[in-house]
Structure formats: structure tokens, C-alpha cells
PDB file of N, CA and C in Angstrom:
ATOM      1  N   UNK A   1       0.847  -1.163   0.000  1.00  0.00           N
ATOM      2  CA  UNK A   1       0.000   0.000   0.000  1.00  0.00           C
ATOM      3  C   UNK A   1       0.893   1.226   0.000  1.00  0.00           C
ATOM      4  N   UNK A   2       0.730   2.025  -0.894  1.00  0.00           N
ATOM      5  CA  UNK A   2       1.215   3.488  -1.192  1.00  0.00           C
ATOM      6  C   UNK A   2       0.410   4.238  -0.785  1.00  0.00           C
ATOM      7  N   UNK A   3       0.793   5.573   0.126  1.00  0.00           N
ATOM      8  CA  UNK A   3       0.366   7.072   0.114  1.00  0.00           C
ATOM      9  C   UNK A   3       0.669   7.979   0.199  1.00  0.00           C
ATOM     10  N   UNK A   4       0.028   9.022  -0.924  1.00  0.00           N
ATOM     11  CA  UNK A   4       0.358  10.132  -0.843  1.00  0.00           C
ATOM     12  C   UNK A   4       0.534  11.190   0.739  1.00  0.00           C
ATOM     13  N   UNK A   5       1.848  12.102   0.805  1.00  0.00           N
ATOM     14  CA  UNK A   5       1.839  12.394   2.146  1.00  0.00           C
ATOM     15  C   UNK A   5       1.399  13.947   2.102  1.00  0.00           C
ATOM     16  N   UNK A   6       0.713  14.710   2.616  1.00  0.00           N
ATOM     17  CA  UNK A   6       0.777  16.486   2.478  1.00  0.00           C
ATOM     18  C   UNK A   6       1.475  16.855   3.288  1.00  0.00           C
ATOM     19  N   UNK A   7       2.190  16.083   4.463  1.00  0.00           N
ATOM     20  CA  UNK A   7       2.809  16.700   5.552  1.00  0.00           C
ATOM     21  C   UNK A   7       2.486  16.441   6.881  1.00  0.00           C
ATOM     22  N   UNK A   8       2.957  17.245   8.123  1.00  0.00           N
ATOM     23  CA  UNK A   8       2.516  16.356   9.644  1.00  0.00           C
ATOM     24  C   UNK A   8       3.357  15.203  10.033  1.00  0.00           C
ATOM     25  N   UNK A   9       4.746  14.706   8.935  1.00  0.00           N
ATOM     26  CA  UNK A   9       5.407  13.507   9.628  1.00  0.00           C
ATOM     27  C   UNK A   9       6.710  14.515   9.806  1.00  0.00           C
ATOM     28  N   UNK A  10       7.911  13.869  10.454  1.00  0.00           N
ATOM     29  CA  UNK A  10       9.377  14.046  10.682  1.00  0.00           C
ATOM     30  C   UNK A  10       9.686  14.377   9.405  1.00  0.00           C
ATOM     31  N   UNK A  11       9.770  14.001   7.865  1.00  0.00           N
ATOM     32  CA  UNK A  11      10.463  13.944   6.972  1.00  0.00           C
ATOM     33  C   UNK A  11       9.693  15.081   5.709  1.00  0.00           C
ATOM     34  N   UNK A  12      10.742  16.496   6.210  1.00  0.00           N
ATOM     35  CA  UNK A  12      10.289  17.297   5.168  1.00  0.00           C
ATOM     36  C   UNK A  12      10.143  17.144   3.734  1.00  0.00           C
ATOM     37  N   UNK A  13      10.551  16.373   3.345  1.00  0.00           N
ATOM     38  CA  UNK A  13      10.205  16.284   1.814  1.00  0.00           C
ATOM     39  C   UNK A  13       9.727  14.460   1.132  1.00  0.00           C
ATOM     40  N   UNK A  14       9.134  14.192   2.143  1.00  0.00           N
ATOM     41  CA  UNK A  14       8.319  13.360   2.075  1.00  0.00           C
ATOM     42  C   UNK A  14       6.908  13.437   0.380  1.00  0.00           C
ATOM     43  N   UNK A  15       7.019  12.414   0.367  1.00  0.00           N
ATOM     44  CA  UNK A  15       5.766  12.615  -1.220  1.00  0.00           C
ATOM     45  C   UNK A  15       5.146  11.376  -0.701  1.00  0.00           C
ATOM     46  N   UNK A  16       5.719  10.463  -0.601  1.00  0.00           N
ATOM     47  CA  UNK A  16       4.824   8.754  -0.464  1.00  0.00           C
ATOM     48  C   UNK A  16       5.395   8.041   1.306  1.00  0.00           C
ATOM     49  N   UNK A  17       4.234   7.372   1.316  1.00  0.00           N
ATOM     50  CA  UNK A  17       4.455   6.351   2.716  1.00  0.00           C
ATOM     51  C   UNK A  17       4.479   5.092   2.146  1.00  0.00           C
ATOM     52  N   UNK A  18       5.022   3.819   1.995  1.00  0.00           N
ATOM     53  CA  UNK A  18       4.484   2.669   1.598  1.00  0.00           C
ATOM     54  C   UNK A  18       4.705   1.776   2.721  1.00  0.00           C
ATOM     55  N   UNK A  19       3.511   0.733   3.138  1.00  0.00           N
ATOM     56  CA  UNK A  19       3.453  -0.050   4.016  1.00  0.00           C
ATOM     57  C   UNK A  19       3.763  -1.168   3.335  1.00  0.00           C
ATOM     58  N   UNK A  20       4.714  -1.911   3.805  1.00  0.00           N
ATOM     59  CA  UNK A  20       4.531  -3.642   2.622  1.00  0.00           C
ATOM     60  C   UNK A  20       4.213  -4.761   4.032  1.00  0.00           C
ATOM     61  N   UNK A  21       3.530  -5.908   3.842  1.00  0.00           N
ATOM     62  CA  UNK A  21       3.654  -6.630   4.377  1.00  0.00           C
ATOM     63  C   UNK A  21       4.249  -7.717   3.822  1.00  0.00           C
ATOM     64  N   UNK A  22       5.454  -8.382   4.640  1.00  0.00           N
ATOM     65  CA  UNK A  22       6.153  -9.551   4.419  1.00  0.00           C
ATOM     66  C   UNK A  22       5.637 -10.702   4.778  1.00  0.00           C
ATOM     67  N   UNK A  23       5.509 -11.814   4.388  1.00  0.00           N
ATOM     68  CA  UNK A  23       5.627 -13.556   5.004  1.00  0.00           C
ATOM     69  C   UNK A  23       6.953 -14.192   4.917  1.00  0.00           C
ATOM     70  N   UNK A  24       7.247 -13.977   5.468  1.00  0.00           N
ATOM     71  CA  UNK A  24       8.203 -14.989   5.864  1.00  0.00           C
ATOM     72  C   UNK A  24       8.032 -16.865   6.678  1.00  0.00           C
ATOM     73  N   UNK A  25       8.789 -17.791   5.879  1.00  0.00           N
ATOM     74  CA  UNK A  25       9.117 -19.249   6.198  1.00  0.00           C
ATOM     75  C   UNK A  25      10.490 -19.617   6.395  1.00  0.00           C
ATOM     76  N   UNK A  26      10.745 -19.764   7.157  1.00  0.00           N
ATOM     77  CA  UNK A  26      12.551 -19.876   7.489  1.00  0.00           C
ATOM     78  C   UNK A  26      12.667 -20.898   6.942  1.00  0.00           C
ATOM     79  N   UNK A  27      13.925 -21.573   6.414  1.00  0.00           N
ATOM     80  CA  UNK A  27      14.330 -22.867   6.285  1.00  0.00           C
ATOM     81  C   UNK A  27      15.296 -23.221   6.961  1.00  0.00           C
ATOM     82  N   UNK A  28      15.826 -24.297   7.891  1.00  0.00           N
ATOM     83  CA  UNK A  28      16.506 -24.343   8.969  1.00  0.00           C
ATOM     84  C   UNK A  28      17.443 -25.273   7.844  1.00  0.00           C
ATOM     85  N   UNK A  29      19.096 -24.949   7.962  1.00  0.00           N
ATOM     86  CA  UNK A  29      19.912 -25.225   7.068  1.00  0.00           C
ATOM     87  C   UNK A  29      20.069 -26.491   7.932  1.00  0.00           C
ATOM     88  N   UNK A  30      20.288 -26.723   8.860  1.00  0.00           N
ATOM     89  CA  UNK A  30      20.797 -28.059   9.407  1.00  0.00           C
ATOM     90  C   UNK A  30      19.769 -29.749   9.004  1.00  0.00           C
ATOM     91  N   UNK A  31      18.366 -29.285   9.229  1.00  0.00           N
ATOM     92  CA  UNK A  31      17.389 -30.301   9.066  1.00  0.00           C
ATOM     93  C   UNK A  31      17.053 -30.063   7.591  1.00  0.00           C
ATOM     94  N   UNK A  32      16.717 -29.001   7.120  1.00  0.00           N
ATOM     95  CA  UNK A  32      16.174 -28.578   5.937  1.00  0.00           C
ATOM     96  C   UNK A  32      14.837 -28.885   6.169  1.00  0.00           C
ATOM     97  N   UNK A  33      13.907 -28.241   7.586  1.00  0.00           N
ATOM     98  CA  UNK A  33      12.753 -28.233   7.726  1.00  0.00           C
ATOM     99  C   UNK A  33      12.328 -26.988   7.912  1.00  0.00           C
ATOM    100  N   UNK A  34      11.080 -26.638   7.284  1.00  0.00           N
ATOM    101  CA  UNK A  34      10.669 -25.519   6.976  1.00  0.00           C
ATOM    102  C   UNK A  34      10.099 -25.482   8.655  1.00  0.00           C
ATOM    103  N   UNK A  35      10.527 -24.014   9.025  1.00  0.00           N
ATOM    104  CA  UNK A  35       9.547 -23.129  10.355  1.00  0.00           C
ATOM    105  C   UNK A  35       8.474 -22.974  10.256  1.00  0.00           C
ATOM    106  N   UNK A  36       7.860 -22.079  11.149  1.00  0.00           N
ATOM    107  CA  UNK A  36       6.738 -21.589  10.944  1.00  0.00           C
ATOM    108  C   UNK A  36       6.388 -19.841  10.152  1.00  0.00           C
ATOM    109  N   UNK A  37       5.607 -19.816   9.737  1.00  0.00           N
ATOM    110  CA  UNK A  37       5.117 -18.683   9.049  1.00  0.00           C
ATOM    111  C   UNK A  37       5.239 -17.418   9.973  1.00  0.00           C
ATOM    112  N   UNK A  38       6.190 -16.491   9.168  1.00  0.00           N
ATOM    113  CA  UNK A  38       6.259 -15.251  10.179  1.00  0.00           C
ATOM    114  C   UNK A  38       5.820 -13.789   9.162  1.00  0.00           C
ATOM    115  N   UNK A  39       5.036 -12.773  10.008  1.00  0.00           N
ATOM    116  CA  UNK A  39       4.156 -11.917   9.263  1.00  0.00           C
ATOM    117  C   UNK A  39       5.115 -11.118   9.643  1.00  0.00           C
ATOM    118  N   UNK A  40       5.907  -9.950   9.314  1.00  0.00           N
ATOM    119  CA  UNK A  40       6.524  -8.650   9.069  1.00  0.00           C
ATOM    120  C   UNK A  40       5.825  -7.193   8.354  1.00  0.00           C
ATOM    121  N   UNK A  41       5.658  -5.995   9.142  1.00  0.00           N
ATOM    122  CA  UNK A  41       5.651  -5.411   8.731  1.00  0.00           C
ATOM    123  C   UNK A  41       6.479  -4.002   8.792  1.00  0.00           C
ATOM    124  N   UNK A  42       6.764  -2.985   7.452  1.00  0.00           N
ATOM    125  CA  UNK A  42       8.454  -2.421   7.535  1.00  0.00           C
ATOM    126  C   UNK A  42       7.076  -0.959   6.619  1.00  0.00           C
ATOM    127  N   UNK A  43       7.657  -0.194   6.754  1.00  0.00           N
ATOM    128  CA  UNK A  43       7.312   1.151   6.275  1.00  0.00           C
ATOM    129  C   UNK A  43       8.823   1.681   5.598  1.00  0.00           C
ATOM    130  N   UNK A  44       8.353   2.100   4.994  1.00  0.00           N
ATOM    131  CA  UNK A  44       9.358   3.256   3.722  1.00  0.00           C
ATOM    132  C   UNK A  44       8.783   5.014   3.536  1.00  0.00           C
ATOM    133  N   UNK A  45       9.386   5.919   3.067  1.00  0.00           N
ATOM    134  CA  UNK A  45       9.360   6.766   2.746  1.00  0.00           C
ATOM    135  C   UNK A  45      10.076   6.982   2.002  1.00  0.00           C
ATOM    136  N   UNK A  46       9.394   7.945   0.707  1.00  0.00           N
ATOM    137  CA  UNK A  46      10.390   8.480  -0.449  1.00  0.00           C
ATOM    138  C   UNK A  46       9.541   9.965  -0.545  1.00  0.00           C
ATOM    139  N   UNK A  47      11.077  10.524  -1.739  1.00  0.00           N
ATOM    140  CA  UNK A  47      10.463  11.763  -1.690  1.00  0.00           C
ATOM    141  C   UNK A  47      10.026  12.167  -3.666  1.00  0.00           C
ATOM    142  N   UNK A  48       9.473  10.651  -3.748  1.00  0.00           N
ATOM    143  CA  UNK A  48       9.381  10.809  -5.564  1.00  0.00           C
ATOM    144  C   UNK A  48       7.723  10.302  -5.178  1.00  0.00           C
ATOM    145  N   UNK A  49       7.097  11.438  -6.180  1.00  0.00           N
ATOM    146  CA  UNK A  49       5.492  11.790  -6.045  1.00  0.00           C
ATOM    147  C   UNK A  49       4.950  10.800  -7.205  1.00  0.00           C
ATOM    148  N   UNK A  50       3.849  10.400  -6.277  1.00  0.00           N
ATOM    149  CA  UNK A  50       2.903   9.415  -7.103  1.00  0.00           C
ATOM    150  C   UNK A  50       3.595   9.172  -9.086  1.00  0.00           C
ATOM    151  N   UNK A  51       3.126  10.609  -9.702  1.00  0.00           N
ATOM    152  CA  UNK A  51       3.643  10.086 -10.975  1.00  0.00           C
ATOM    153  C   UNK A  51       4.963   9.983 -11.336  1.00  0.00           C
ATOM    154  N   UNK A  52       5.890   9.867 -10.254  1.00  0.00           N
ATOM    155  CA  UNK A  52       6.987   9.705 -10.709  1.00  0.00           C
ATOM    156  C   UNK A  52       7.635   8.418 -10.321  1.00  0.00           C
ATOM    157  N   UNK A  53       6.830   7.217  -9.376  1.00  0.00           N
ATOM    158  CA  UNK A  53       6.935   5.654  -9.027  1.00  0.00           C
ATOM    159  C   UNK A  53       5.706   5.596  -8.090  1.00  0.00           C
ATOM    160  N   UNK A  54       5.559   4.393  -8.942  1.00  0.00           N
ATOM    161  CA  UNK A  54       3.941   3.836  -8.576  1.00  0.00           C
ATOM    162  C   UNK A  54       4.232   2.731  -7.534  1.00  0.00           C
ATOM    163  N   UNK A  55       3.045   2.524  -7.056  1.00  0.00           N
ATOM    164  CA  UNK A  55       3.375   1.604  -5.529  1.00  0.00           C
ATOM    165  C   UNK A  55       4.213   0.557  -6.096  1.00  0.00           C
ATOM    166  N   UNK A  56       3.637  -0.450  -7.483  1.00  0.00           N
ATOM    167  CA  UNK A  56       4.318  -1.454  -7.647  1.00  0.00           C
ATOM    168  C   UNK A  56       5.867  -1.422  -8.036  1.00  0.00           C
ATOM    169  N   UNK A  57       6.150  -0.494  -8.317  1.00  0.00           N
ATOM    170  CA  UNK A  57       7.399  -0.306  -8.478  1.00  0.00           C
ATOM    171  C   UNK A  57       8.039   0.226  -7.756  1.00  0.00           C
ATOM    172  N   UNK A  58       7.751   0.890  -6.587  1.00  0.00           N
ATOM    173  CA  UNK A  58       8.206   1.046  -5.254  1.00  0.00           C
ATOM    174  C   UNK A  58       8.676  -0.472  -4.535  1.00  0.00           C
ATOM    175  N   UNK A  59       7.855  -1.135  -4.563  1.00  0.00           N
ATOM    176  CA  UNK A  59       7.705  -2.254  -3.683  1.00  0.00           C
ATOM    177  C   UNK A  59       8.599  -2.866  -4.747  1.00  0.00           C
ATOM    178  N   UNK A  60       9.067  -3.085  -5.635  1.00  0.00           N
ATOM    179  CA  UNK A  60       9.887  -3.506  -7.017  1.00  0.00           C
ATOM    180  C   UNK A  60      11.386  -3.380  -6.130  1.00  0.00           C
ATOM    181  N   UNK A  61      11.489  -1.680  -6.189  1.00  0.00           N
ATOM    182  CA  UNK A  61      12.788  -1.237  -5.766  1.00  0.00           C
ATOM    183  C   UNK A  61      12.996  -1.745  -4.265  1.00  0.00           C
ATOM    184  N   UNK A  62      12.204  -1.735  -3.397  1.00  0.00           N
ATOM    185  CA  UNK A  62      12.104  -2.318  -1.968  1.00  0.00           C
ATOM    186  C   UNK A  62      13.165  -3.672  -1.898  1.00  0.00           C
ATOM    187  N   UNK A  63      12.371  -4.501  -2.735  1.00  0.00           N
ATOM    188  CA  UNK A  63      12.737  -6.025  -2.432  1.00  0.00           C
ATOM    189  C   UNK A  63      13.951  -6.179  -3.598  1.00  0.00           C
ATOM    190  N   UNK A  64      14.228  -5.399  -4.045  1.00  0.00           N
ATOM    191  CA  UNK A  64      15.793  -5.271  -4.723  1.00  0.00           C
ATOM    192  C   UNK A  64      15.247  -6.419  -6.319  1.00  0.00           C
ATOM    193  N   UNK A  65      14.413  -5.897  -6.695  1.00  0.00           N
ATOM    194  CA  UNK A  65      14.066  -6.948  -8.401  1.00  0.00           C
ATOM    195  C   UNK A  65      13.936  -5.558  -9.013  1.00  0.00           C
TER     196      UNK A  65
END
């Protein structure tokens, strides 16, 4: 989820907030048995406005693809 910011946070030149939520499954190198399911969530800020990167390509640049 992307949003537009008008202002009211710490970061003067703020344009977007994006919330991502992660899942995470560990794989334990020793057994090679999968963990249990872990939910993460991480916030970002940028200062490039809606038409200049769209959520999905925010979240693109996020996870490094």
C-alpha cells in the first residue's frame, strides 16, 4: 500500500508512505525443515510523487528486483 503524504510527519520532503507486508518461512539449514510462518511489517518513505513511481514499483525497488 502506497500514500500520498501532504505533511505532519518528521520527513520534510516526504511525497509517499508505503506499508509492505512480508511472510516470511525460514528454512533451517541443518534439518532442511521448513519453520513456521512469520508476518513482518516495515514502512518506507520516499520523496518521488505518485507520478513519478507507482506503488508497484516502489515495492519492485524495496525487495531489490
Amino acid at each position: 500500500m502506497a500514500a500520498s503524504v501532504d505533511g505532519g510527519i518528521a520527513f520534510p520532503h516526504a511525497r509517499q508512505a508505503i506499508q509492505l507486508v512480508r511472510r516470511t518461512r525460514p528454512l533451517s539449514a541443518r534439518t532442511g525443515r521448513k519453520g513456521r510462518w512469520r508476518t513482518e511489517t516495515v514502512y518506507a518513505i520516499t520523496d518521488l510523487a505518485p507520478h513519478q513511481a507507482r506503488p508497484d514499483e516502489l515495492a519492485g525497488w524495496i525487495r531489490g528486483q
